[in-house]
PDB file of N, CA and C in Angstrom:
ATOM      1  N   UNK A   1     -89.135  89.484   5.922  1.00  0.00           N
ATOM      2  CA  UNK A   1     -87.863  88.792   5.937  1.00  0.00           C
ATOM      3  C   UNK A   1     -88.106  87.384   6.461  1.00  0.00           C
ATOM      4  N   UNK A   2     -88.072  86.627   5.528  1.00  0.00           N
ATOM      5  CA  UNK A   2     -88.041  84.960   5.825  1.00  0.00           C
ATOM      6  C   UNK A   2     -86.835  84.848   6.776  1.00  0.00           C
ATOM      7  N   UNK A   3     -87.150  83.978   7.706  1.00  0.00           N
ATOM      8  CA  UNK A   3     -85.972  83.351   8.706  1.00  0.00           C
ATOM      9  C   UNK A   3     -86.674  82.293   9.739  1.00  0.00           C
ATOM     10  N   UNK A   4     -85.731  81.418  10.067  1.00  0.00           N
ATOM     11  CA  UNK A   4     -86.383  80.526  11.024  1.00  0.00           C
ATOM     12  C   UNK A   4     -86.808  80.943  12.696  1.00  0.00           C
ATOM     13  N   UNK A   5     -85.920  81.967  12.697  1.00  0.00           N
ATOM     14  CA  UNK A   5     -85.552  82.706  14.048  1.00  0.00           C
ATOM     15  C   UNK A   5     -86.947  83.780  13.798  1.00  0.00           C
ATOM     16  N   UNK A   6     -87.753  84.033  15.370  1.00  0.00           N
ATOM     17  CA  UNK A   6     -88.185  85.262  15.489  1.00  0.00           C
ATOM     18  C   UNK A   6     -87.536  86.294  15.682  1.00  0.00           C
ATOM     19  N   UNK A   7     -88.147  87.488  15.885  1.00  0.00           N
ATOM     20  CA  UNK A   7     -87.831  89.028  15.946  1.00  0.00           C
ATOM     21  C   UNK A   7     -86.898  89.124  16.909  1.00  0.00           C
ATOM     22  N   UNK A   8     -88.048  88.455  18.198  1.00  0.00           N
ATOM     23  CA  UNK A   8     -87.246  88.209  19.516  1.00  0.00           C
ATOM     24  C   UNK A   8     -86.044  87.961  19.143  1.00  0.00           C
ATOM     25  N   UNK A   9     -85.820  86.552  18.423  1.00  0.00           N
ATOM     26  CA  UNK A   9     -84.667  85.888  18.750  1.00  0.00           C
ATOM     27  C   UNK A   9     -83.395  86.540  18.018  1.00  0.00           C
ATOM     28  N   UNK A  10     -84.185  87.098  16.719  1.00  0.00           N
ATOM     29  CA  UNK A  10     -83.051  87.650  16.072  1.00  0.00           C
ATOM     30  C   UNK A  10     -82.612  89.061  16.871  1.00  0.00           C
ATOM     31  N   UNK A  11     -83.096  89.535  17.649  1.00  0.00           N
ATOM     32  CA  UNK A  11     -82.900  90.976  18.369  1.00  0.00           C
ATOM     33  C   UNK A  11     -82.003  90.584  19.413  1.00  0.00           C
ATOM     34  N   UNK A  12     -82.057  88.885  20.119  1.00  0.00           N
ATOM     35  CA  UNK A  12     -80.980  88.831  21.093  1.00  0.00           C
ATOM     36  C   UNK A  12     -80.056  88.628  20.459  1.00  0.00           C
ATOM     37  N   UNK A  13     -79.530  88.264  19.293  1.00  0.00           N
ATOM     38  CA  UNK A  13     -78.374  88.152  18.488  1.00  0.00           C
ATOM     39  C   UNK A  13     -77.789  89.258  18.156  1.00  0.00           C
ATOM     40  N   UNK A  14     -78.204  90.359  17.889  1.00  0.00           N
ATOM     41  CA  UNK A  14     -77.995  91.690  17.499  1.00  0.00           C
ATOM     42  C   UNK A  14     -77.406  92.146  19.111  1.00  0.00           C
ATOM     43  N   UNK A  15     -78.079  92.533  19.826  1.00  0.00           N
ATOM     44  CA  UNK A  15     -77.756  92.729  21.116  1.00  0.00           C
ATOM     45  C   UNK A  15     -76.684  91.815  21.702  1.00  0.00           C
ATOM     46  N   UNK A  16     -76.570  90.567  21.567  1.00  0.00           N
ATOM     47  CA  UNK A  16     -75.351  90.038  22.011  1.00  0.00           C
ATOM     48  C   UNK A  16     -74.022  90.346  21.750  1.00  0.00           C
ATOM     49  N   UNK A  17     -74.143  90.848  20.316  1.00  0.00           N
ATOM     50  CA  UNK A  17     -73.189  90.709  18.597  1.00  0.00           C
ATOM     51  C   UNK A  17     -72.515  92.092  19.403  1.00  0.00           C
ATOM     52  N   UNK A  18     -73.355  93.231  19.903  1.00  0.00           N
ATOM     53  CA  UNK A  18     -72.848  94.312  20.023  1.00  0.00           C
ATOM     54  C   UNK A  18     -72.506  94.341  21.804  1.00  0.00           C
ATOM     55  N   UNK A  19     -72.253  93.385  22.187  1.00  0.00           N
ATOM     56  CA  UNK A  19     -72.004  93.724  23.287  1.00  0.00           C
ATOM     57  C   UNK A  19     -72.310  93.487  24.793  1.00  0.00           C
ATOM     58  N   UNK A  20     -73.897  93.187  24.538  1.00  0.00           N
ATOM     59  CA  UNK A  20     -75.185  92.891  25.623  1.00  0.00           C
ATOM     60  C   UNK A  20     -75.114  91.007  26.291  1.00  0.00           C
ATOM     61  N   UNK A  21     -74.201  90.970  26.998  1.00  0.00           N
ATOM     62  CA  UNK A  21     -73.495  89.527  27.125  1.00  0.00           C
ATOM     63  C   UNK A  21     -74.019  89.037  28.498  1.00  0.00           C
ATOM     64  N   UNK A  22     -74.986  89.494  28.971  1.00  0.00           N
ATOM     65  CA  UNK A  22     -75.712  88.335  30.121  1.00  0.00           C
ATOM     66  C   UNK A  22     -77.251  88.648  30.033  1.00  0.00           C
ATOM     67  N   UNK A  23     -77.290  87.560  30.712  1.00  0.00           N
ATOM     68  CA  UNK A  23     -79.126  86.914  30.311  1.00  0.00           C
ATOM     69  C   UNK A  23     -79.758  88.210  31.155  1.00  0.00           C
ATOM     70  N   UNK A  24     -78.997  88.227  32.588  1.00  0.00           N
ATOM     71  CA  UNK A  24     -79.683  89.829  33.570  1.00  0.00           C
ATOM     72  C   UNK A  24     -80.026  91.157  32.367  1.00  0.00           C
ATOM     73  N   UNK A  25     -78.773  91.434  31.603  1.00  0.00           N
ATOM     74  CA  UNK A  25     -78.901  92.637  30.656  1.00  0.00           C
ATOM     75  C   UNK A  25     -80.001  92.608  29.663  1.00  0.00           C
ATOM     76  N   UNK A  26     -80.027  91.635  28.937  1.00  0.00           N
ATOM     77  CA  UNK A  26     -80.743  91.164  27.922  1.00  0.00           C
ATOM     78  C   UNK A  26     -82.427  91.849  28.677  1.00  0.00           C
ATOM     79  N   UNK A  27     -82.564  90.950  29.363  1.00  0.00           N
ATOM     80  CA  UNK A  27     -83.852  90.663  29.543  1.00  0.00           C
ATOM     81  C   UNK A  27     -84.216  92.383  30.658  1.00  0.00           C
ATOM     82  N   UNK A  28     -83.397  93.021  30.952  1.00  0.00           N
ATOM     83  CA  UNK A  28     -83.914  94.200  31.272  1.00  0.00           C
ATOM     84  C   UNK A  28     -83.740  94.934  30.613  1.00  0.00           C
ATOM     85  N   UNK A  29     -83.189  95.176  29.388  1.00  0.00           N
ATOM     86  CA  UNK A  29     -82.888  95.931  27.692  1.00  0.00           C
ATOM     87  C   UNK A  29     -84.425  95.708  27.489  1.00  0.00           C
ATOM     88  N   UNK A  30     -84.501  94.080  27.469  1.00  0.00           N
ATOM     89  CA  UNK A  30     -85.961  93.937  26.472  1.00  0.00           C
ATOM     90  C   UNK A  30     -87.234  93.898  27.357  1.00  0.00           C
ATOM     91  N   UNK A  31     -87.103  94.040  28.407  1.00  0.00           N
ATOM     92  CA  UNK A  31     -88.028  94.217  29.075  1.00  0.00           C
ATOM     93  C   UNK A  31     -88.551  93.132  29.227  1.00  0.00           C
ATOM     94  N   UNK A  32     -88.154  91.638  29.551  1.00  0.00           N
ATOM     95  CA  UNK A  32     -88.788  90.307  29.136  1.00  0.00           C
ATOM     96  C   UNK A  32     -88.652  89.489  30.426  1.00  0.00           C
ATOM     97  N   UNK A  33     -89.772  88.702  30.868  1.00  0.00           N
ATOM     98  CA  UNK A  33     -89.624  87.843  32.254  1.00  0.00           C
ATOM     99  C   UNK A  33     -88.397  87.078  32.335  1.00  0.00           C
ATOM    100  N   UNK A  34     -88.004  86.538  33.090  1.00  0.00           N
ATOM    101  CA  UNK A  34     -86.868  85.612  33.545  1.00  0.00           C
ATOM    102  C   UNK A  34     -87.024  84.450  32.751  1.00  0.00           C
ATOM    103  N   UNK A  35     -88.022  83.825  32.886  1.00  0.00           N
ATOM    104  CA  UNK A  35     -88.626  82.610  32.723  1.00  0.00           C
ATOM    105  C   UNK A  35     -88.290  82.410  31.203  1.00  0.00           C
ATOM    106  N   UNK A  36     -89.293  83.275  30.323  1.00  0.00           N
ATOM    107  CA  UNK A  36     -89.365  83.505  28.818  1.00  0.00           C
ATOM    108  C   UNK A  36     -88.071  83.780  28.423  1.00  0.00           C
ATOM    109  N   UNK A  37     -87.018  84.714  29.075  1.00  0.00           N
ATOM    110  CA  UNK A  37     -85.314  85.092  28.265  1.00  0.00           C
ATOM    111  C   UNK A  37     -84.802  83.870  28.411  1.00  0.00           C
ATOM    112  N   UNK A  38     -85.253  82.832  30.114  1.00  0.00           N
ATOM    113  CA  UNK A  38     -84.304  81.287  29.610  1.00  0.00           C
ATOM    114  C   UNK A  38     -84.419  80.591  29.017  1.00  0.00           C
ATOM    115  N   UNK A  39     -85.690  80.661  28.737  1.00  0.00           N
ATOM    116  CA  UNK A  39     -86.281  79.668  27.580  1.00  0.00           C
ATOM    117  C   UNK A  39     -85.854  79.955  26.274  1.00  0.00           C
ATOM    118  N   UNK A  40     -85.660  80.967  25.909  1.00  0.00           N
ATOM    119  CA  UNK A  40     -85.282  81.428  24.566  1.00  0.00           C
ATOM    120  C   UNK A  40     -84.030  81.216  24.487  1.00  0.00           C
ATOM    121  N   UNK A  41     -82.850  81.585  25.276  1.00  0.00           N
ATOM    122  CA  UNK A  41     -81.811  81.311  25.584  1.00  0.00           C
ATOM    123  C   UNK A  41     -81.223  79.717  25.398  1.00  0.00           C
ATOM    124  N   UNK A  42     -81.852  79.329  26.254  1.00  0.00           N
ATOM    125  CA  UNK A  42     -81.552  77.489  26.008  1.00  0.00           C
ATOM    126  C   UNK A  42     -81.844  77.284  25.166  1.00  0.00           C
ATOM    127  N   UNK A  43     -82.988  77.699  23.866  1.00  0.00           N
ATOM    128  CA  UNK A  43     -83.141  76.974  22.966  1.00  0.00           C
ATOM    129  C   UNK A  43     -82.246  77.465  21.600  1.00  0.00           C
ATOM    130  N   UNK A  44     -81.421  78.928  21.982  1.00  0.00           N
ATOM    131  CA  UNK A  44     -80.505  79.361  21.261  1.00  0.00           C
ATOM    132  C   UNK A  44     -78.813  78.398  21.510  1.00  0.00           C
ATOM    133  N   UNK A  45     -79.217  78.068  22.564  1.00  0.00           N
ATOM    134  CA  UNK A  45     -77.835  77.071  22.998  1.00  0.00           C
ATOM    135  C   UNK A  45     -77.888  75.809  22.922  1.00  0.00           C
ATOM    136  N   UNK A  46     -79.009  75.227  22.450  1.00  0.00           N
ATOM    137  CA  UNK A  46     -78.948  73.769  22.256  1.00  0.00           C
ATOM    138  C   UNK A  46     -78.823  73.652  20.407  1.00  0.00           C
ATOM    139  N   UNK A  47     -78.750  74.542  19.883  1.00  0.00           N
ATOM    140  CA  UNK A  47     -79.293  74.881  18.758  1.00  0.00           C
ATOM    141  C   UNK A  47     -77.830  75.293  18.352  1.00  0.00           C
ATOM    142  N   UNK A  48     -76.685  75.208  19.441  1.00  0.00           N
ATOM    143  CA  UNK A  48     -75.332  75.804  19.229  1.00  0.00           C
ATOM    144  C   UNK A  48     -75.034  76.975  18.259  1.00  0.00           C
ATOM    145  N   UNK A  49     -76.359  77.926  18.758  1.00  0.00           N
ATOM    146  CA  UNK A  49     -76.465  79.424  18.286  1.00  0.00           C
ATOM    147  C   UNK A  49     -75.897  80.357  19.244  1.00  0.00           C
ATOM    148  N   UNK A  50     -75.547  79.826  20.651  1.00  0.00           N
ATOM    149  CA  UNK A  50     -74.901  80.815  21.722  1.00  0.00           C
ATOM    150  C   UNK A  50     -74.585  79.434  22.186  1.00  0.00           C
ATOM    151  N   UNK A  51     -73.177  80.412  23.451  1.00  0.00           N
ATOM    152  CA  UNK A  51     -72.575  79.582  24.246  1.00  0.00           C
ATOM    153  C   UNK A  51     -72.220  80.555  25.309  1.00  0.00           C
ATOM    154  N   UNK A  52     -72.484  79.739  26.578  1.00  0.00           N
ATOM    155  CA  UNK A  52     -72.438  80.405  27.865  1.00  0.00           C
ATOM    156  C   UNK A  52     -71.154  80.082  28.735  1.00  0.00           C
ATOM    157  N   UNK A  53     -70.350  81.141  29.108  1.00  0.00           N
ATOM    158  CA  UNK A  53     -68.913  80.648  29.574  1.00  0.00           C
ATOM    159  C   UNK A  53     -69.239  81.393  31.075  1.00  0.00           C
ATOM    160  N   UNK A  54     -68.594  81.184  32.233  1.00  0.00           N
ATOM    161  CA  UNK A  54     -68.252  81.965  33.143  1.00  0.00           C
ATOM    162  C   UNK A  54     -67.488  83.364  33.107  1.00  0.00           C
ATOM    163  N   UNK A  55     -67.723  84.466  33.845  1.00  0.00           N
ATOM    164  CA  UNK A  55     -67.356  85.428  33.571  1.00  0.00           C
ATOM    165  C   UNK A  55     -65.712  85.612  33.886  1.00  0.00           C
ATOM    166  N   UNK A  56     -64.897  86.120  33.658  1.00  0.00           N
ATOM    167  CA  UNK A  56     -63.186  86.126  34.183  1.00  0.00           C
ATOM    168  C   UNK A  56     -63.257  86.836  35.337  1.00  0.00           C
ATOM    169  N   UNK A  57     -63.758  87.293  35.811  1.00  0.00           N
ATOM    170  CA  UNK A  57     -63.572  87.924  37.221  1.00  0.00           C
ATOM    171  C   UNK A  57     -64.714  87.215  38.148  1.00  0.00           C
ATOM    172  N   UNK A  58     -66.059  87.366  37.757  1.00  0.00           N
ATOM    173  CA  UNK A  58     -66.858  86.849  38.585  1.00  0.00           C
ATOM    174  C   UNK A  58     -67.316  85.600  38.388  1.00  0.00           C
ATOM    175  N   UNK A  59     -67.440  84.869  38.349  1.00  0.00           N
ATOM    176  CA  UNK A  59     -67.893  83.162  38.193  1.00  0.00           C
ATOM    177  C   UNK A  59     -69.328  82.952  38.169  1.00  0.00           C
ATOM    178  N   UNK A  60     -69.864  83.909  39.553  1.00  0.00           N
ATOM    179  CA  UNK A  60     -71.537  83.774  39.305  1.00  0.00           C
ATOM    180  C   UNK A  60     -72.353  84.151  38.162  1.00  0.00           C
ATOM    181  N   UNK A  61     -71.391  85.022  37.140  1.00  0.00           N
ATOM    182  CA  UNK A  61     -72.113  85.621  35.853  1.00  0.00           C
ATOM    183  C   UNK A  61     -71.584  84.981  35.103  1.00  0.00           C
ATOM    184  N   UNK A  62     -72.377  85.154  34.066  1.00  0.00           N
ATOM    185  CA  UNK A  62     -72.025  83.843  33.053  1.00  0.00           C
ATOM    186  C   UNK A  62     -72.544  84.539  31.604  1.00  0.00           C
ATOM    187  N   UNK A  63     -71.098  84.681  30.975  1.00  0.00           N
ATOM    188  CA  UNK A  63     -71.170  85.864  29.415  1.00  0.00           C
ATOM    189  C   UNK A  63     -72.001  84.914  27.932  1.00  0.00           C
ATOM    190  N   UNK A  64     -72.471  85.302  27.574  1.00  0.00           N
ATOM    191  CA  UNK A  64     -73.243  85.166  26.364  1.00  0.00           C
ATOM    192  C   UNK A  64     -72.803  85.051  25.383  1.00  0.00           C
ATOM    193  N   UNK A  65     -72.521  84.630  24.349  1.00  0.00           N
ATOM    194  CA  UNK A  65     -71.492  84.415  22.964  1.00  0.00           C
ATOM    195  C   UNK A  65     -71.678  84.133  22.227  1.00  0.00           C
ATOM    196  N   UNK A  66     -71.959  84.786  20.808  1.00  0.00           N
ATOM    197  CA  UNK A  66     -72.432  83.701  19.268  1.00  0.00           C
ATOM    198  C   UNK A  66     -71.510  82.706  19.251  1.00  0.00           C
ATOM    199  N   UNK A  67     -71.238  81.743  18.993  1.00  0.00           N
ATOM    200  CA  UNK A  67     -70.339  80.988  18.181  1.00  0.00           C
ATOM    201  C   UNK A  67     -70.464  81.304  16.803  1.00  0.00           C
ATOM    202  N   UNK A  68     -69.560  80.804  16.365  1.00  0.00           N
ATOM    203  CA  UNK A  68     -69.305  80.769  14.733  1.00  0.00           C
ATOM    204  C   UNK A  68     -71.081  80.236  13.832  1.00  0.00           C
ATOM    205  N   UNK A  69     -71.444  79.153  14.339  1.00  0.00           N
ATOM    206  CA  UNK A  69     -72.907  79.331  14.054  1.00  0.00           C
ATOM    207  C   UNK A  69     -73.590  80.256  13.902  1.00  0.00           C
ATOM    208  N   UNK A  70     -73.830  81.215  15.179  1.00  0.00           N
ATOM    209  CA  UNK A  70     -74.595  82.262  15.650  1.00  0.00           C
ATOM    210  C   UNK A  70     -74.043  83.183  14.649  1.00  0.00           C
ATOM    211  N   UNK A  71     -72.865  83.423  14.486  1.00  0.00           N
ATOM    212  CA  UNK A  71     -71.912  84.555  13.771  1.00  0.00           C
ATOM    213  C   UNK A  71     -72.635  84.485  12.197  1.00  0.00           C
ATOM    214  N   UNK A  72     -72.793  83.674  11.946  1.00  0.00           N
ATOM    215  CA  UNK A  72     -73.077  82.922  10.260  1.00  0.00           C
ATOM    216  C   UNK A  72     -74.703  83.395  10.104  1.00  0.00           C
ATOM    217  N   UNK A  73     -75.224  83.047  11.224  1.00  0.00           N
ATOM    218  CA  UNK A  73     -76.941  83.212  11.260  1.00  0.00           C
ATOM    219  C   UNK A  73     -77.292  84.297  11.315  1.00  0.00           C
ATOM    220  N   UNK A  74     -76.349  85.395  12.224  1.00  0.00           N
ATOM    221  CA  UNK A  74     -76.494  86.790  12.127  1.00  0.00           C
ATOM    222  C   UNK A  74     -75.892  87.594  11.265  1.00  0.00           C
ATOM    223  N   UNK A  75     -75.331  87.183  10.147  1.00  0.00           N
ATOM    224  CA  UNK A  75     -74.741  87.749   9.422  1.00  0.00           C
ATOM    225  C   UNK A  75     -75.707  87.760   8.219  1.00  0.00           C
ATOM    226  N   UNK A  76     -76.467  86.386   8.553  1.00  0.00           N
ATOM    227  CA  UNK A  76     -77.476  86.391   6.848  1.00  0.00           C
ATOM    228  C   UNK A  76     -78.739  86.943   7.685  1.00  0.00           C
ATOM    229  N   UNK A  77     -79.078  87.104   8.797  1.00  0.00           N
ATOM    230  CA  UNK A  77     -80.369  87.802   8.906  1.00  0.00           C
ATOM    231  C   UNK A  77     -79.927  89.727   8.515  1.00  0.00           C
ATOM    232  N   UNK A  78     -78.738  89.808   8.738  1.00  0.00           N
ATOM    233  CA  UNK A  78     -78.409  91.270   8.475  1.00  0.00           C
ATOM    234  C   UNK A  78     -78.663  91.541   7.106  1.00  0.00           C
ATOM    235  N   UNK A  79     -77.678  90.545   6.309  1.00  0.00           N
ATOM    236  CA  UNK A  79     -78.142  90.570   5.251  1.00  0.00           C
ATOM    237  C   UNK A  79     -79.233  90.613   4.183  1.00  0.00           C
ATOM    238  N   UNK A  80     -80.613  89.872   4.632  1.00  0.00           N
ATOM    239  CA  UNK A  80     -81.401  89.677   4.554  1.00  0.00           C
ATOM    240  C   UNK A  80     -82.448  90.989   4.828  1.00  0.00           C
ATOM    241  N   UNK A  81     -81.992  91.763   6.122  1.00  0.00           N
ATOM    242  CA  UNK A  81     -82.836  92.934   6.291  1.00  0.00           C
ATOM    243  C   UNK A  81     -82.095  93.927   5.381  1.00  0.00           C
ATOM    244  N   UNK A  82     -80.562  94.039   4.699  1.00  0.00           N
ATOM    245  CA  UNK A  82     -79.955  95.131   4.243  1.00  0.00           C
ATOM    246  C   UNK A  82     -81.130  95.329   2.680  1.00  0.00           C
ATOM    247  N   UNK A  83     -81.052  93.496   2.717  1.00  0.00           N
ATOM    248  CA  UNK A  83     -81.939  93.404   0.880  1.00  0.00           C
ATOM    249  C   UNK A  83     -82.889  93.742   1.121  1.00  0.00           C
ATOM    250  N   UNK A  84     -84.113  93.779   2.231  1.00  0.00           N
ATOM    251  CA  UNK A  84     -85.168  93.959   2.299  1.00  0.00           C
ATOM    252  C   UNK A  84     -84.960  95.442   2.018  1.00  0.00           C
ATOM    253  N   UNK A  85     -84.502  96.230   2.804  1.00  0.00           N
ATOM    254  CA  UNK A  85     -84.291  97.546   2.907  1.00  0.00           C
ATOM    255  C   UNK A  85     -83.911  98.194   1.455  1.00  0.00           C
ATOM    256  N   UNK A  86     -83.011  97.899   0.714  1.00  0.00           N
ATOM    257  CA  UNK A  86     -82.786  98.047  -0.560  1.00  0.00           C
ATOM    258  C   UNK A  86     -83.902  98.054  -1.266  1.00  0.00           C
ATOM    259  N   UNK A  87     -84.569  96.831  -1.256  1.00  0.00           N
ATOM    260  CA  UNK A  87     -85.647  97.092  -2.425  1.00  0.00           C
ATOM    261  C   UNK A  87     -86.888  98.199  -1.726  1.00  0.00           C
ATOM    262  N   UNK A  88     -86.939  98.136  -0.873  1.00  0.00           N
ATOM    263  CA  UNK A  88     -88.229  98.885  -0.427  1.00  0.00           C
ATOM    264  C   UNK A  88     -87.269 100.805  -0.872  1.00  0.00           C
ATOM    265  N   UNK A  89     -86.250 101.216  -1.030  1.00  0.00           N
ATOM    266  CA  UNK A  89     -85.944 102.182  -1.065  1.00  0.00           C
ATOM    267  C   UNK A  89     -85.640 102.372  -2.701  1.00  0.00           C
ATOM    268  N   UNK A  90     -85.311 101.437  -3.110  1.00  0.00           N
ATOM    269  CA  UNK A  90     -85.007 101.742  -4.665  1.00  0.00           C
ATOM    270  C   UNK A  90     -86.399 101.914  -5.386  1.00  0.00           C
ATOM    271  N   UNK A  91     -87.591 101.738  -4.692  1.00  0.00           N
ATOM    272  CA  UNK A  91     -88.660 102.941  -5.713  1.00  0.00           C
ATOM    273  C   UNK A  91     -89.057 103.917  -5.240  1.00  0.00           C
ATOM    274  N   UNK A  92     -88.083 104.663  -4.468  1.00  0.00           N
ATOM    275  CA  UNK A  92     -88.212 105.640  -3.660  1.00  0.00           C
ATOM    276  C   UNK A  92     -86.637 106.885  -4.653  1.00  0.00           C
ATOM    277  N   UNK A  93     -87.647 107.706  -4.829  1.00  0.00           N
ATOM    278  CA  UNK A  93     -86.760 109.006  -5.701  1.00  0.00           C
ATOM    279  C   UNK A  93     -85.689 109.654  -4.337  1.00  0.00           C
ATOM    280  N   UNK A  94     -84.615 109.981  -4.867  1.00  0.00           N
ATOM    281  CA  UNK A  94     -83.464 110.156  -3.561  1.00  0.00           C
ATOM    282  C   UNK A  94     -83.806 111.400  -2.643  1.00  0.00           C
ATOM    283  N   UNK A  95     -84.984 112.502  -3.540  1.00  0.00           N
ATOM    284  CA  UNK A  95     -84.992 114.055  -3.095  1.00  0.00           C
ATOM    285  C   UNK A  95     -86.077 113.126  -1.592  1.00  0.00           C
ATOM    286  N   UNK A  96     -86.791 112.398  -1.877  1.00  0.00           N
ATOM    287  CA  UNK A  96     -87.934 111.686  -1.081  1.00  0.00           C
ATOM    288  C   UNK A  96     -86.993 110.697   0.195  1.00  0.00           C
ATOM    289  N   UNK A  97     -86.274 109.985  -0.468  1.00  0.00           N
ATOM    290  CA  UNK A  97     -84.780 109.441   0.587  1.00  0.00           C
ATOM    291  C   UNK A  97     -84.815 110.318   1.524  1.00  0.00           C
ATOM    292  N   UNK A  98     -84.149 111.197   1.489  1.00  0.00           N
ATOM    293  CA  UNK A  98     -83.111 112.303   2.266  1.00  0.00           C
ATOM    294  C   UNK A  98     -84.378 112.831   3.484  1.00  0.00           C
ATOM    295  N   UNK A  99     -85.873 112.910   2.787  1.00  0.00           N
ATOM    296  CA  UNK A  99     -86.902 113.390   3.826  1.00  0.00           C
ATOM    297  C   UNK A  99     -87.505 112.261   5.005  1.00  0.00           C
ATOM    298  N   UNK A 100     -87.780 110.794   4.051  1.00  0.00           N
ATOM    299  CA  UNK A 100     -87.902 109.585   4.926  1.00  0.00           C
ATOM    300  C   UNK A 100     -86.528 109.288   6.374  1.00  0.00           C
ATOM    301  N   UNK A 101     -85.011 109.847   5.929  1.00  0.00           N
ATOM    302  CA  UNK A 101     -83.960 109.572   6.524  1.00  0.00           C
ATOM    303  C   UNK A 101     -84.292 110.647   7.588  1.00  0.00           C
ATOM    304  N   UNK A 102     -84.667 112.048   7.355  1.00  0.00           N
ATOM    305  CA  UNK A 102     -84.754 112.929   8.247  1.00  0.00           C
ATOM    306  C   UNK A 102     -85.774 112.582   9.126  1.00  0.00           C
ATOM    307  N   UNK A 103     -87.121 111.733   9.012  1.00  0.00           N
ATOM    308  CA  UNK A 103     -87.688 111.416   9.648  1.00  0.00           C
ATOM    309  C   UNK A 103     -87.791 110.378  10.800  1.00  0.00           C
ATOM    310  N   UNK A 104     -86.872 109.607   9.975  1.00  0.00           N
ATOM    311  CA  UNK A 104     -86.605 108.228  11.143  1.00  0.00           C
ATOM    312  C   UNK A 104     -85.656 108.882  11.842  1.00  0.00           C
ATOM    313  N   UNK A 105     -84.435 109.840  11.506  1.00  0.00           N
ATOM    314  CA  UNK A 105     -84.156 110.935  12.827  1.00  0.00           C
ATOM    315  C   UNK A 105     -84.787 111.402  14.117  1.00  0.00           C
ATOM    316  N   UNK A 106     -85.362 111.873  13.509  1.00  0.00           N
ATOM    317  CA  UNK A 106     -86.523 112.641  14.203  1.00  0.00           C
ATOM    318  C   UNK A 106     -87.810 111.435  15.251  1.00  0.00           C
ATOM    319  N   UNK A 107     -87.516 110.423  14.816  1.00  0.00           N
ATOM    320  CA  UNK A 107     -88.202 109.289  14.897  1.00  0.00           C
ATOM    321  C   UNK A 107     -87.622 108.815  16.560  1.00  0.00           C
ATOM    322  N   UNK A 108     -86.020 108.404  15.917  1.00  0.00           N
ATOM    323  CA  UNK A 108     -84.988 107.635  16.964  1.00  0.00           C
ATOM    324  C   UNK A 108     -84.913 108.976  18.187  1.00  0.00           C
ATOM    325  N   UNK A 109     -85.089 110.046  17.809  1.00  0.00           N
ATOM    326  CA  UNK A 109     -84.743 110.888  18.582  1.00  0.00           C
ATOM    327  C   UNK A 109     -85.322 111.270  20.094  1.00  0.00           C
ATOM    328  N   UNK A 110     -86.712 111.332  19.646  1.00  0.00           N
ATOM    329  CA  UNK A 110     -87.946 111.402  20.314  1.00  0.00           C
ATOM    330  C   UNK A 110     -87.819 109.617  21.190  1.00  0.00           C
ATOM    331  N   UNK A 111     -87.796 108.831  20.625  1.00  0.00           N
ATOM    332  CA  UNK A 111     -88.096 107.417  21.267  1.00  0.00           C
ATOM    333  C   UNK A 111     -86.747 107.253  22.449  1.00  0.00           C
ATOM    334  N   UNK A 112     -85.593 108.157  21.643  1.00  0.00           N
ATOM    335  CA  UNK A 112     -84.319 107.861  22.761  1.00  0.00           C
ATOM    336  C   UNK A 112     -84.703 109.146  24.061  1.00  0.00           C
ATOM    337  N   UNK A 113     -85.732 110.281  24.056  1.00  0.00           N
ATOM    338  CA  UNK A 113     -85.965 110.594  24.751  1.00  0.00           C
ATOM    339  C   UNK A 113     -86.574 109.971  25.978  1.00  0.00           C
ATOM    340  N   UNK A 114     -87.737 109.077  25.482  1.00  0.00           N
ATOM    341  CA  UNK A 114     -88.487 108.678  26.608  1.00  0.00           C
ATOM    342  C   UNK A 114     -88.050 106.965  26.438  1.00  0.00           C
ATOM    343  N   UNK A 115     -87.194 107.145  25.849  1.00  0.00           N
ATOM    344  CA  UNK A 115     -86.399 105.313  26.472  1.00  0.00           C
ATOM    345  C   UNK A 115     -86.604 104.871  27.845  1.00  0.00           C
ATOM    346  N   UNK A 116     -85.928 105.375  28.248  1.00  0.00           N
ATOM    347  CA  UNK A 116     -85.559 105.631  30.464  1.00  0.00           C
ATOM    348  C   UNK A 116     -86.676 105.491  31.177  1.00  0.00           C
ATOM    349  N   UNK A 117     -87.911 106.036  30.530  1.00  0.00           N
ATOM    350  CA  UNK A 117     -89.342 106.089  31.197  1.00  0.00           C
ATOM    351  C   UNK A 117     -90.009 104.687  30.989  1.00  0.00           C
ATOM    352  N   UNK A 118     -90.197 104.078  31.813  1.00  0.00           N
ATOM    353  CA  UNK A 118     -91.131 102.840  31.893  1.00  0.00           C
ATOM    354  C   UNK A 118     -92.772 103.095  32.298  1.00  0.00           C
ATOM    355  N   UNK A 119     -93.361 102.122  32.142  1.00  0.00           N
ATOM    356  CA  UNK A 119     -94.701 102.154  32.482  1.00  0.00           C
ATOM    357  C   UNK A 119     -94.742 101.562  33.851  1.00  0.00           C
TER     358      UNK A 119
END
């Protein structure tokens, strides 16, 4: 999937999009230094791909936000992985579908087991 954005970057967009709205969350979701999530961060906000507001109750936290930019950018990287995904499945016979789908089950399942466990 062509995009200007890395994995990283496109994964904090996804994670923001759904919910994951401070730099603290982010970066202990992804497991990523302080240093490296601000850096990525600022360069998503100078880039007026996010915007950082104060929180309504607490002031010291400070919420995370696509703008309409961000909204637009994550909408065509979705897009972009839906097409990828499409073609890689349309030379795939459906009886073969249904066993690949049971597997990435079986896949997410096991990985959401030992999520919680760190090294």
């Amino acid at each position: 999937m062509e995009t200007q954005f890395t994995l990283l970057e496109s994964r904090i967009l996804i994670e923001i999009d759904q919910g994951m709205t401070s730099a603290n969350q982010l970066g202990q979701f992804l497991n990523l230094d302080k240093g490296y999530m601000s850096r990525i961060l600022r360069r998503l906000k100078d880039d007026d791909i996010l915007v950082e507001k104060p929180h309504d109750q607490d002031k010291r936290i400070k919420v995370l936000n696509l703008t309409a930019k961000g909204a637009e950018i994550l909408a065509e990287i979705n897009q972009r992985a839906d097409n990828q995904i499409q073609t890689i499945f349309k030379r795939i016979p459906p009886k073969d579908v249904d066993q690949v789908v049971a597997n990435m089950a079986a896949i997410q399942a096991t990985i959401r087991r030992y999520q919680s466990v760190r090294d």
